[in-house]
Protein backbone atom coordinates (compact mmCIF):
# COMPACT_ATOMS: atom_id res chain seq x y z
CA UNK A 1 82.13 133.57 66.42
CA UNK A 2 79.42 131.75 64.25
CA UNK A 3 77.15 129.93 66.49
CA UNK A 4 74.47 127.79 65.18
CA UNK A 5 70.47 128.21 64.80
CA UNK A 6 70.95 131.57 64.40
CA UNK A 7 72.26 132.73 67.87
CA UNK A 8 74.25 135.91 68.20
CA UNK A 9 77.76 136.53 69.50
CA UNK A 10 75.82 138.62 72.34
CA UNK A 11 74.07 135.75 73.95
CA UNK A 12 77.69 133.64 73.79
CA UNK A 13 79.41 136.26 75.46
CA UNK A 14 76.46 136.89 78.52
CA UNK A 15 77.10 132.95 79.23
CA UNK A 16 81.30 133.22 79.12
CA UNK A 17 81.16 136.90 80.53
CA UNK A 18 81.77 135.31 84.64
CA UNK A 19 84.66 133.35 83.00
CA UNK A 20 86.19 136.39 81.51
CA UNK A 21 85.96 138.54 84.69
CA UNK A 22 87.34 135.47 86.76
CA UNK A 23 90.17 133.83 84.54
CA UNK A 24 90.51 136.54 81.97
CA UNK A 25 94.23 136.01 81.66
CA UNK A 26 94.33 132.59 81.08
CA UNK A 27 92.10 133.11 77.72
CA UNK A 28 95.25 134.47 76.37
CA UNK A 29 97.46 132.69 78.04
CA UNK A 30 98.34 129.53 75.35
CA UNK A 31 100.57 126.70 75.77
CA UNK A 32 101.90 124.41 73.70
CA UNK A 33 103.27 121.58 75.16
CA UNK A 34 103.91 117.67 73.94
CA UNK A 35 104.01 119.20 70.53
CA UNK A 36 100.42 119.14 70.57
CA UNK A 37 98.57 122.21 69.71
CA UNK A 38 98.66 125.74 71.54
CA UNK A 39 95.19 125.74 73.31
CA UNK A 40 94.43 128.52 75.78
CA UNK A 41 94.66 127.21 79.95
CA UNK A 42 90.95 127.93 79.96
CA UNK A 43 90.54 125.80 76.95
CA UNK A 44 92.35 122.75 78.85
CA UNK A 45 90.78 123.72 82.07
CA UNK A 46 87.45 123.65 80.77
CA UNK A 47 88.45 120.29 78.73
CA UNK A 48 89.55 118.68 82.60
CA UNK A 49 85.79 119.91 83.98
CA UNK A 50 83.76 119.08 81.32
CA UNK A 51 85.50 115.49 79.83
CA UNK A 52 88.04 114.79 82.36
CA UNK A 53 85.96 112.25 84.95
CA UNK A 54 84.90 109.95 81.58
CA UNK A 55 85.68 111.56 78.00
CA UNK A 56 89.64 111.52 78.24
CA UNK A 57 92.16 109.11 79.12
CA UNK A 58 94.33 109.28 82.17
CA UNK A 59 97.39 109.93 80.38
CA UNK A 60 95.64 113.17 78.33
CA UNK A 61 94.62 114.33 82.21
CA UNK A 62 98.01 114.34 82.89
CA UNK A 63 99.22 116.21 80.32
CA UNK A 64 96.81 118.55 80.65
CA UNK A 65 97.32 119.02 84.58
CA UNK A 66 100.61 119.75 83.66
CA UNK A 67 100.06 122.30 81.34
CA UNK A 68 97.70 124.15 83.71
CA UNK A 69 100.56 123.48 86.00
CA UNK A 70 103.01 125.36 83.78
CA UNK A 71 100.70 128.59 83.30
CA UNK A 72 100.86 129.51 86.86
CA UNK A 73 104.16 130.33 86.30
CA UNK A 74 103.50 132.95 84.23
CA UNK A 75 100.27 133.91 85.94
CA UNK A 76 99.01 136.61 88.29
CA UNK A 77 100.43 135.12 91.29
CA UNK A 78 98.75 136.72 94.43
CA UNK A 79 95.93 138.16 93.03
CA UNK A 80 92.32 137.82 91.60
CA UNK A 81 93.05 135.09 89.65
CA UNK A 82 94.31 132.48 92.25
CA UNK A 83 91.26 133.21 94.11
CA UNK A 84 89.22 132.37 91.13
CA UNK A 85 91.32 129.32 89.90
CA UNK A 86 92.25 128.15 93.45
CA UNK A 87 88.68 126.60 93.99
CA UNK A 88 88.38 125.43 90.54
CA UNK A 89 91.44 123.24 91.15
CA UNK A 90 91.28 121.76 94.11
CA UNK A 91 87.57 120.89 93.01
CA UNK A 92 89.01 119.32 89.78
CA UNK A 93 92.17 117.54 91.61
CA UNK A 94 89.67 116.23 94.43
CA UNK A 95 87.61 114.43 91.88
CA UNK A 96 90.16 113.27 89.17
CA UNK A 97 93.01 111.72 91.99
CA UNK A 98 90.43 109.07 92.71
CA UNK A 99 91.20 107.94 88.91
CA UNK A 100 94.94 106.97 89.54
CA UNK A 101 97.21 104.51 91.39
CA UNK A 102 98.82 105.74 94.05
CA UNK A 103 102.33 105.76 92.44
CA UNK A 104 100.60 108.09 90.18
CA UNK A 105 98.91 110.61 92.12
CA UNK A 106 102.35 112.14 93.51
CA UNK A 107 103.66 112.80 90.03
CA UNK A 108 100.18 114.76 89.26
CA UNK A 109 99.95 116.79 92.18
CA UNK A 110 103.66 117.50 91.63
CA UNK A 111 102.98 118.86 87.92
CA UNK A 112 100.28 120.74 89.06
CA UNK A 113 101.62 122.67 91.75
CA UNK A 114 105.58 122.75 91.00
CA UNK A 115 104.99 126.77 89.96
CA UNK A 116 101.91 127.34 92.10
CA UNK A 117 102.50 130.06 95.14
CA UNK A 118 102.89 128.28 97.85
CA UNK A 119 99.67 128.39 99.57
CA UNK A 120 98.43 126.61 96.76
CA UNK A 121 101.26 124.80 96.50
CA UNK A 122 100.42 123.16 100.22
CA UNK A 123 96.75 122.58 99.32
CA UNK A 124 97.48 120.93 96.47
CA UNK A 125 99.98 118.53 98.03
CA UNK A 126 97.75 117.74 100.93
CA UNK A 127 95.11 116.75 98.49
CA UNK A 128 97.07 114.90 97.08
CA UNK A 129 98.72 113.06 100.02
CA UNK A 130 94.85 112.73 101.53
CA UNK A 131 94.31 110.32 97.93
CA UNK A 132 97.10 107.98 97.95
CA UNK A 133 95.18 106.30 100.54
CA UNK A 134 91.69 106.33 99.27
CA UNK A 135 90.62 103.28 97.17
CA UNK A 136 90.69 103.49 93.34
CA UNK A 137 87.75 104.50 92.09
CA UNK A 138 85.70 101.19 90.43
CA UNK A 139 88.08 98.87 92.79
């Protein structure tokens, strides 16, 4: 890694080191879906938290919801890792549903959770069912 103004890989890795230990996994875990290219689910995670609310449009936070949705298929399940991700979610979800129409929220909850366990499955869905009935946001 070749960061700029002279900064070492050392001082890169003490800032990313709590995102290793949390979501480790899902650094390696790519997808490539929409024949767009493979980025890791911590790369489109961290793309929903850091651009999601203003930098991207509504249809590129769908896609990506859906392929954070498809990793959890292949993920850990039951253990560290939903703890760690289940928060970071429902934190996301909470703030991005108040983007969409109604009509649209179902279908993003749905992508999101179709291969979640199914405690996360039902927190997701109630989110989602608690938005359809909040205004729009900027209505």
């Amino acid at each position: 890694m070749d960061l700029s103004t002279g900064t070492n890989d050392g001082v890169a890795l003490q800032a990313l080191r709590p995102l290793f230990e949390s979501l480790g996994t899902l650094l390696t875990t790519f997808n490539r879906g929409g024949g767009r290219p493979a980025t890791s689910i911590v790369h489109d995670l961290l793309k929903l938290w850091l651009q999601g609310e203003t930098g991207i449009s509504l249809e590129e936070t769908q896609v990506l919801y859906r392929r954070v949705g498809n990793a959890l298929l292949v993920s850990d399940r039951d253990g560290s890792l939903m703890r760690h991700l289940r928060p970071v979610l429902v934190g996301l979800l909470d703030r991005d549903l108040k983007r969409f129409a109604p009509q649209d929220v179902r279908h993003l909850a749905d992508a999101l959770s179709m291969h979640a366990p199914p405690e996360l499955r039902e927190l997701l869905q109630g989110r989602a069912e608690a938005a359809q009935f909040m205004p729009l946001r900027g209505q």
